[in-house]
Protein backbone atom coordinates (compact mmCIF):
# COMPACT_ATOMS: atom_id res chain seq x y z
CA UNK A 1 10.57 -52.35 6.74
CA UNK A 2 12.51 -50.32 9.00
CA UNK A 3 13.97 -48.34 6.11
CA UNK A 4 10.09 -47.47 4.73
CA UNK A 5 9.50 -46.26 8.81
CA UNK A 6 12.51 -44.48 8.76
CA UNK A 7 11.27 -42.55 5.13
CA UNK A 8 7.72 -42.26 6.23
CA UNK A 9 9.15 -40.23 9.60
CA UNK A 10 11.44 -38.57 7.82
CA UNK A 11 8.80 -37.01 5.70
CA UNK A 12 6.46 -36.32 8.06
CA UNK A 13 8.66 -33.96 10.03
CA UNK A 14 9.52 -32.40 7.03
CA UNK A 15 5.78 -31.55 5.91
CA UNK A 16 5.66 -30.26 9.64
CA UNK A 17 8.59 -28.18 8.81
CA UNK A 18 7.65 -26.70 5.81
CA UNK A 19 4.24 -26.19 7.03
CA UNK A 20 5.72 -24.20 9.95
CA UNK A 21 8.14 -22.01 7.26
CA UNK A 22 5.24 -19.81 6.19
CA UNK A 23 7.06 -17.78 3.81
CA UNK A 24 9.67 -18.43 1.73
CA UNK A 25 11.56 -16.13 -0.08
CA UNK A 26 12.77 -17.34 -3.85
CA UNK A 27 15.56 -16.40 -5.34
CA UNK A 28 17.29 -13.04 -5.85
CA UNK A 29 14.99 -9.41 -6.39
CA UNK A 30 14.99 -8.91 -10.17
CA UNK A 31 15.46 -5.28 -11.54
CA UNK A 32 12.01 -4.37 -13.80
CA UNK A 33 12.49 -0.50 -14.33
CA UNK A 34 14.30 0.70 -17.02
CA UNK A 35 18.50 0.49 -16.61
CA UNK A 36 18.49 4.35 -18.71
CA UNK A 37 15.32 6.05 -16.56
CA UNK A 38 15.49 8.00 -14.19
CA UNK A 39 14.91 7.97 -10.78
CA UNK A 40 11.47 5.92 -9.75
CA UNK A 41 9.47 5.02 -6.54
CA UNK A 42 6.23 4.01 -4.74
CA UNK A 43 5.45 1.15 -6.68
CA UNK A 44 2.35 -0.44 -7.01
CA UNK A 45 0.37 -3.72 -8.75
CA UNK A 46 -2.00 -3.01 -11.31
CA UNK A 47 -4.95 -5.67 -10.14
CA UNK A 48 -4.30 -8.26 -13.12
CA UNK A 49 -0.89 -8.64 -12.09
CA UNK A 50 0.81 -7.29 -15.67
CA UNK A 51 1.80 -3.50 -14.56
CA UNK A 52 3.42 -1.49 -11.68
CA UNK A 53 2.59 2.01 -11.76
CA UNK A 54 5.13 4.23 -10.24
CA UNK A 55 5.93 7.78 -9.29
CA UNK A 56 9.27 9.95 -9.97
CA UNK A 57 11.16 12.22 -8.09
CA UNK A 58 8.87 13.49 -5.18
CA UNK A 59 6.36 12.08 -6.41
CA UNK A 60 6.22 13.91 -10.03
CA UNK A 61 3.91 12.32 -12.85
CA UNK A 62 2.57 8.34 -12.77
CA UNK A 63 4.41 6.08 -15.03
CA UNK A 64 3.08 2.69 -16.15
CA UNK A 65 6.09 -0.49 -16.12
CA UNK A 66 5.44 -3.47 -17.76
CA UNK A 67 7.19 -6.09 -15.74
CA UNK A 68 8.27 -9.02 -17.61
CA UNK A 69 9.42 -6.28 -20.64
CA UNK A 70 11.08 -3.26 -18.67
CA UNK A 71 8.57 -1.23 -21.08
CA UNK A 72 7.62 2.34 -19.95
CA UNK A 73 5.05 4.61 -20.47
CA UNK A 74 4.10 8.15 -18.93
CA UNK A 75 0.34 8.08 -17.56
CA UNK A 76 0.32 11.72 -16.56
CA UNK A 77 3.00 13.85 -15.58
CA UNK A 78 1.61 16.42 -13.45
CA UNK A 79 2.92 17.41 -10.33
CA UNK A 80 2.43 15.46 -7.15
CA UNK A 81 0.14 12.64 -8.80
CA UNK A 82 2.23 10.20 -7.75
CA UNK A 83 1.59 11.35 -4.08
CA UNK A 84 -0.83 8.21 -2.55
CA UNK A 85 -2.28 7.23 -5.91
CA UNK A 86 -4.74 4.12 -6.09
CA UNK A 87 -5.42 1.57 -8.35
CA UNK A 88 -9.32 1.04 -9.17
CA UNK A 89 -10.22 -2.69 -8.44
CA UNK A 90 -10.90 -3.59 -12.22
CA UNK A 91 -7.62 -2.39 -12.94
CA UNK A 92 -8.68 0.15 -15.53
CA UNK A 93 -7.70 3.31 -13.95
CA UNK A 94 -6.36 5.19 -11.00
CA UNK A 95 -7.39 7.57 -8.60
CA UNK A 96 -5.22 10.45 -7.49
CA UNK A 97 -5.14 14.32 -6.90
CA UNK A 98 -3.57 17.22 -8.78
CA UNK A 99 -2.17 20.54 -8.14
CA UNK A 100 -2.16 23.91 -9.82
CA UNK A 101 -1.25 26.99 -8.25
CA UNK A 102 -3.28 30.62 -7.73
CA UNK A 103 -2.59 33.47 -6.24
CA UNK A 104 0.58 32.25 -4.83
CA UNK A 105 -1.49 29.07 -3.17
CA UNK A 106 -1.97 25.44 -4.12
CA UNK A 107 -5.65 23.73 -5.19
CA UNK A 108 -5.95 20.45 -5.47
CA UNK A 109 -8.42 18.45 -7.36
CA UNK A 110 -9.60 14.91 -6.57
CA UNK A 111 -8.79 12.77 -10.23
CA UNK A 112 -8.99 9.62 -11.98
CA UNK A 113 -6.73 8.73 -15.09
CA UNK A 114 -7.98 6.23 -17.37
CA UNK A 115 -5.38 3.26 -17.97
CA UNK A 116 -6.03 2.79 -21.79
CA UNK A 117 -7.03 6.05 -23.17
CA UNK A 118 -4.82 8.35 -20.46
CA UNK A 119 -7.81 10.59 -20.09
CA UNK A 120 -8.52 12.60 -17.16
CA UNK A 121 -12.06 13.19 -15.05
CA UNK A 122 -12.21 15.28 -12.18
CA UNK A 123 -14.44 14.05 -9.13
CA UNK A 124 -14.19 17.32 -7.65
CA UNK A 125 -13.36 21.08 -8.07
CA UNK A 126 -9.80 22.39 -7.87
CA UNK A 127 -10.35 23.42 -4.15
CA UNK A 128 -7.85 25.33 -1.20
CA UNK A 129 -9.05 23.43 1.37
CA UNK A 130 -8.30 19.73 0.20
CA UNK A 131 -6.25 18.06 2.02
CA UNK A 132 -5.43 14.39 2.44
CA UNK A 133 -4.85 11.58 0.54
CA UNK A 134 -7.47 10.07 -1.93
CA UNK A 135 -9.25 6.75 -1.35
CA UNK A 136 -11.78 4.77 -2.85
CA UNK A 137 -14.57 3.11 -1.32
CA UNK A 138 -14.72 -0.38 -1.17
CA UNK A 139 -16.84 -0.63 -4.27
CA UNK A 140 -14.89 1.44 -5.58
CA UNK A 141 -18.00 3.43 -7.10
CA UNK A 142 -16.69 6.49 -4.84
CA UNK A 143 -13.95 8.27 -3.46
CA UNK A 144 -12.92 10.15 0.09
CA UNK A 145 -9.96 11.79 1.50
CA UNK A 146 -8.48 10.04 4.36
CA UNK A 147 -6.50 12.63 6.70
CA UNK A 148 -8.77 15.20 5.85
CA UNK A 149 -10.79 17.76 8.56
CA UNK A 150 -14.15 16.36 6.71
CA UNK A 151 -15.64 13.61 5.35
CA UNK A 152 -16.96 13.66 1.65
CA UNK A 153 -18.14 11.33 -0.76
CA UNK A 154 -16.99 11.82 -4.35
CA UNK A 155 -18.89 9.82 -7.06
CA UNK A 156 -17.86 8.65 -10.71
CA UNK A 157 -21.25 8.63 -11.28
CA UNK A 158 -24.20 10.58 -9.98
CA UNK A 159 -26.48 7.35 -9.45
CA UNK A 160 -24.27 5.63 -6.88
CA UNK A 161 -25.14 5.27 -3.36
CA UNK A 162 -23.02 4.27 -1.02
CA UNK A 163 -23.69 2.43 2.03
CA UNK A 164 -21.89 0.35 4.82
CA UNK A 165 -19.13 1.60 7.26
CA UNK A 166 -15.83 2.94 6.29
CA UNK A 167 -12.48 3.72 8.27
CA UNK A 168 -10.62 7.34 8.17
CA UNK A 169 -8.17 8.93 9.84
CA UNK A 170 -9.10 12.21 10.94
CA UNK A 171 -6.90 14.12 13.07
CA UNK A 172 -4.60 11.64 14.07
CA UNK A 173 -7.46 9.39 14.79
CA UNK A 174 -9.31 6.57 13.83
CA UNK A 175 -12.98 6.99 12.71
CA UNK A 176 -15.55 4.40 11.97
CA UNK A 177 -18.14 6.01 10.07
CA UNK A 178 -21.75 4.73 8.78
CA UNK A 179 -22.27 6.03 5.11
CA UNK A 180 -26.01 6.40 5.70
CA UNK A 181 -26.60 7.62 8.97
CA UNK A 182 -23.45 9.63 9.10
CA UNK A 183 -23.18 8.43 12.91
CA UNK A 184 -19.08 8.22 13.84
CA UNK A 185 -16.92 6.68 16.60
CA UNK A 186 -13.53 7.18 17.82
CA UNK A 187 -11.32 3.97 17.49
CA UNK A 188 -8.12 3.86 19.69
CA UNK A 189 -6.60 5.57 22.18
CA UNK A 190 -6.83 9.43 22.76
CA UNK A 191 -3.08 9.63 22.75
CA UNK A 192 -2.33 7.67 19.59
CA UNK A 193 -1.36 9.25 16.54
CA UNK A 194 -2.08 7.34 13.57
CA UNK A 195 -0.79 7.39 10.06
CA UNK A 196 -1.14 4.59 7.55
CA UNK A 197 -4.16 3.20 7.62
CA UNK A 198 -4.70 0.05 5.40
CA UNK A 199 -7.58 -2.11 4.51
CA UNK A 200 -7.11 -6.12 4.61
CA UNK A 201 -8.10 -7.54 1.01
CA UNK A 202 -11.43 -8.62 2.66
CA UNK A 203 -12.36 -5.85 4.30
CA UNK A 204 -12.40 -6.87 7.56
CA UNK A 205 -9.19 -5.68 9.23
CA UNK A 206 -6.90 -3.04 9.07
CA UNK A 207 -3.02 -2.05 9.30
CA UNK A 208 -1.90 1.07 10.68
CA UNK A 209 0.82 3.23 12.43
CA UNK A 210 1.12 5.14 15.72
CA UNK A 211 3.38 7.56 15.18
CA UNK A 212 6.19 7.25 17.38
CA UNK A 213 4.84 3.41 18.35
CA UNK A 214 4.72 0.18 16.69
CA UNK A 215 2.64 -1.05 13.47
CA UNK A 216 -0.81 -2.50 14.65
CA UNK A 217 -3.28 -4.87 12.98
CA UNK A 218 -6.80 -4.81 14.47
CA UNK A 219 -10.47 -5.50 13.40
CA UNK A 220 -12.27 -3.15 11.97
CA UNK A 221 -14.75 -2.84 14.66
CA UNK A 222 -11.43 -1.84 16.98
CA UNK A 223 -11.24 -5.41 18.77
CA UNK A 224 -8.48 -8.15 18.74
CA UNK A 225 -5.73 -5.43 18.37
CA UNK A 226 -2.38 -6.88 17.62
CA UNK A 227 1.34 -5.12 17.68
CA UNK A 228 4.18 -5.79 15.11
CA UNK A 229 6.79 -3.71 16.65
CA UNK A 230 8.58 -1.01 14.37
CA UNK A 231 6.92 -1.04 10.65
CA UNK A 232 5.80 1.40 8.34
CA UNK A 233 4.06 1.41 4.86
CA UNK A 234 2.84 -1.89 5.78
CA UNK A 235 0.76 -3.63 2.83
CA UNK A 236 -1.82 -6.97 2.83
CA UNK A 237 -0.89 -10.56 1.19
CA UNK A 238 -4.06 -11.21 -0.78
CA UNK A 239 -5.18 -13.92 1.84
CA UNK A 240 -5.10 -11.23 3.99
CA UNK A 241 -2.83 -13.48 6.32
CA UNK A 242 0.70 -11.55 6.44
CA UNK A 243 1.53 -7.93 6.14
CA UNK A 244 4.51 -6.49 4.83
CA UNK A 245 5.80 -3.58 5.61
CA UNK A 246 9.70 -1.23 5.97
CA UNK A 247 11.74 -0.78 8.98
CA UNK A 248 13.97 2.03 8.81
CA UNK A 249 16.26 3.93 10.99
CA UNK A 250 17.22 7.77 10.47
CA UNK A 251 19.65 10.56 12.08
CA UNK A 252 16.75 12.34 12.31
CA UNK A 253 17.22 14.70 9.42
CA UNK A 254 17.53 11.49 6.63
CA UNK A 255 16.99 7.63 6.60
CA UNK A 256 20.49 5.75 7.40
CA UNK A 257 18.99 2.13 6.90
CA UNK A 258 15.78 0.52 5.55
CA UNK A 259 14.86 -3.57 4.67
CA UNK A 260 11.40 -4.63 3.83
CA UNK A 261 10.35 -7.24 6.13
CA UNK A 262 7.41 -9.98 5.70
CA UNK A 263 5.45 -10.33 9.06
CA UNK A 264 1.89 -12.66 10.09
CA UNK A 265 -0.50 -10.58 11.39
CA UNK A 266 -0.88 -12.49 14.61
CA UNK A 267 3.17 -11.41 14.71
CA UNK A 268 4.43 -14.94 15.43
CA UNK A 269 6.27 -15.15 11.74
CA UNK A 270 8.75 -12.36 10.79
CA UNK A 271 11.57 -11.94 8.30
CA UNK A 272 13.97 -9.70 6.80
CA UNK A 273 13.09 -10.13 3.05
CA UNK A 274 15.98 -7.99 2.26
CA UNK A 275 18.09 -7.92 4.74
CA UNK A 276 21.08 -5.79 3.22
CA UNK A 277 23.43 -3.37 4.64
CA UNK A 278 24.26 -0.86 1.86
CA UNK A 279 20.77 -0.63 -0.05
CA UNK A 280 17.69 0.80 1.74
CA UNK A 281 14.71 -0.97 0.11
CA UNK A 282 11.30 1.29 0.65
CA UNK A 283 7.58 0.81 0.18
CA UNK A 284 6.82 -2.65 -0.41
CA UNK A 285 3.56 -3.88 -2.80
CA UNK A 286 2.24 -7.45 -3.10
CA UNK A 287 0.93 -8.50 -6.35
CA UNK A 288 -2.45 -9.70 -6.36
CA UNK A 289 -1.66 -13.23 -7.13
CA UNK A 290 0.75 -13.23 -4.04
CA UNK A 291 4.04 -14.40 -5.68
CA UNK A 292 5.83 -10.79 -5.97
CA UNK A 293 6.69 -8.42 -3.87
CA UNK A 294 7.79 -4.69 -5.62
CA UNK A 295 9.24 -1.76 -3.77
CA UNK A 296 12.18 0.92 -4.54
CA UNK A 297 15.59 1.75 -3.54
CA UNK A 298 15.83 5.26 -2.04
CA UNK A 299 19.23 4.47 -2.61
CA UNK A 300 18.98 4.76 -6.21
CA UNK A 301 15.70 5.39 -7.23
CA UNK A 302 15.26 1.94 -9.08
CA UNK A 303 12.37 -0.55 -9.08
CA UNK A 304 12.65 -3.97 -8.08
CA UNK A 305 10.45 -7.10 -7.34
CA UNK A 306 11.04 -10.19 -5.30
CA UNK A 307 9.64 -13.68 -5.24
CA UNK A 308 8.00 -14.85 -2.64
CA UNK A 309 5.99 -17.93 -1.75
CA UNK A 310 4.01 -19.11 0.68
């Protein structure tokens, strides 16, 4: 009898325990780009899980990885593509921008790639004045550039209409923005600078930087604002529970240091996932499914992906 008390406390504190030990990292990172390739970075889960696309060298070309095979193939190679790319919810293509030069200037055009057939489709003239990074919309139907002077829809097709509010950064600042009446508000403080903004899964939160401050979590109406101390690049767990993000340090002309780290967005839970002294691990990406983490050595210029669970 007392030995079945004794078991039955025993395992109570340790559901307790493991309840409390949100997440759990598994194992050691696993190398998925190619030993013989060259040097990789900004990874990124296709939405079913089976491919990371990539970017070379400062940001050259998109390149597809399968991940359980090492298998690699080129999606584009153009210049700068690989500069804030997106994935399109279904998984079947991705948006980004291209360059070309004229006159001794750069225009950029706002582009999607298809996944299976490599085409290209422009969404908008090759233009001077486009700056920014592209995004979709949330129905992905659309497309906008965040950091950008202006705000402008760019449709895949002609019949869409988009409606609901969206966040931007525009000038170092927040902006909430209603599609259909066009009316905008300031979110934040006038002396924040902010820099990687990121939606949670659902929709209803978002991740971003102050420049020279700490990573913040908030609502997307601006309420319930919550700091995570240093962080950058941060990116959502599907749940939309934890966020995780890089911590670097730098001699202020190059990085000296970087580990990814897991954090929950209330900022309670937080852990080195990589926690190594002679690799600088950059720009973390959680698979959809949750169990994988990907980012890239600047080190090196290799891809890698770590188990997690939680």
């Amino acid at each position: 009898m007392k030995k079945t008390l004794f078991t039955m406390i025993l395992t109570l504190t340790l559901s307790v325990l493991a309840m409390g030990q949100s997440i759990v990292k598994i194992g050691s990172p696993l190398l998925v780009s190619p030993e013989s390739s060259g040097y990789f970075m900004a990874p990124k889960w296709s939405p079913d899980g089976k491919t990371i696309a990539v970017s070379a060298e400062n940001y050259k070309g998109i390149y597809l990885i399968n991940y359980q095979t090492g298998e690699m193939t080129t999606l584009t190679d153009e210049s700068a593509a690989g500069f804030g790319f997106q994935w399109s919810g279904d998984g079947n293509s991705i948006l980004t921008t291209i360059s070309k030069e004229e006159n001794k200037k750069i225009k950029r055009a706002i582009v999607v790639f298809d996944r299976a057939t490599k085409a290209m489709s422009k969404l908008s003239d090759f233009e001077f004045s486009l700056t920014g990074i592209p995004c979709w919309t949330r129905d992905y139907k659309n497309a906008f550039m965040n950091y950008s002077n202006r705000f402008q829809l760019y449709s895949r097709d002609t019949k869409s209409i988009e409606t609901g509010t969206v966040l931007y950064v525009r000038q170092d600042r927040i902006v909430s923005r209603n599609i259909s009446t066009k009316g905008e508000t300031i979110l934040g403080k006038s002396d924040e600078r902010i820099i990687n903004l990121v939606y949670s899964p659902d929709g209803t939160k978002v991740a971003y930087e102050i420049i020279g401050g700490p990573l913040m979590v908030m609502n997307i109406d601006g309420t319930n604002l919550v700091s995570l101390g240093a962080g950058h690049r941060a990116c959502w767990s599907p749940d939309g529970k934890f966020v995780a993000y890089m911590v670097t340090t730098d001699d202020g002309h190059r990085y000296t240091s970087s580990d990814i780290f897991i954090s929950s967005i209330d900022g309670k839970e937080r852990i080195n996932l990589s926690s190594t002294t002679d690799f600088m691990e950059m720009n973390p990406n959680w698979s959809f499914d949750g169990k994988w983490i990907a980012y890239d050595r600047l080190d090196h210029g290799k891809i890698y992906i770590q188990e997690v669970k939680y």
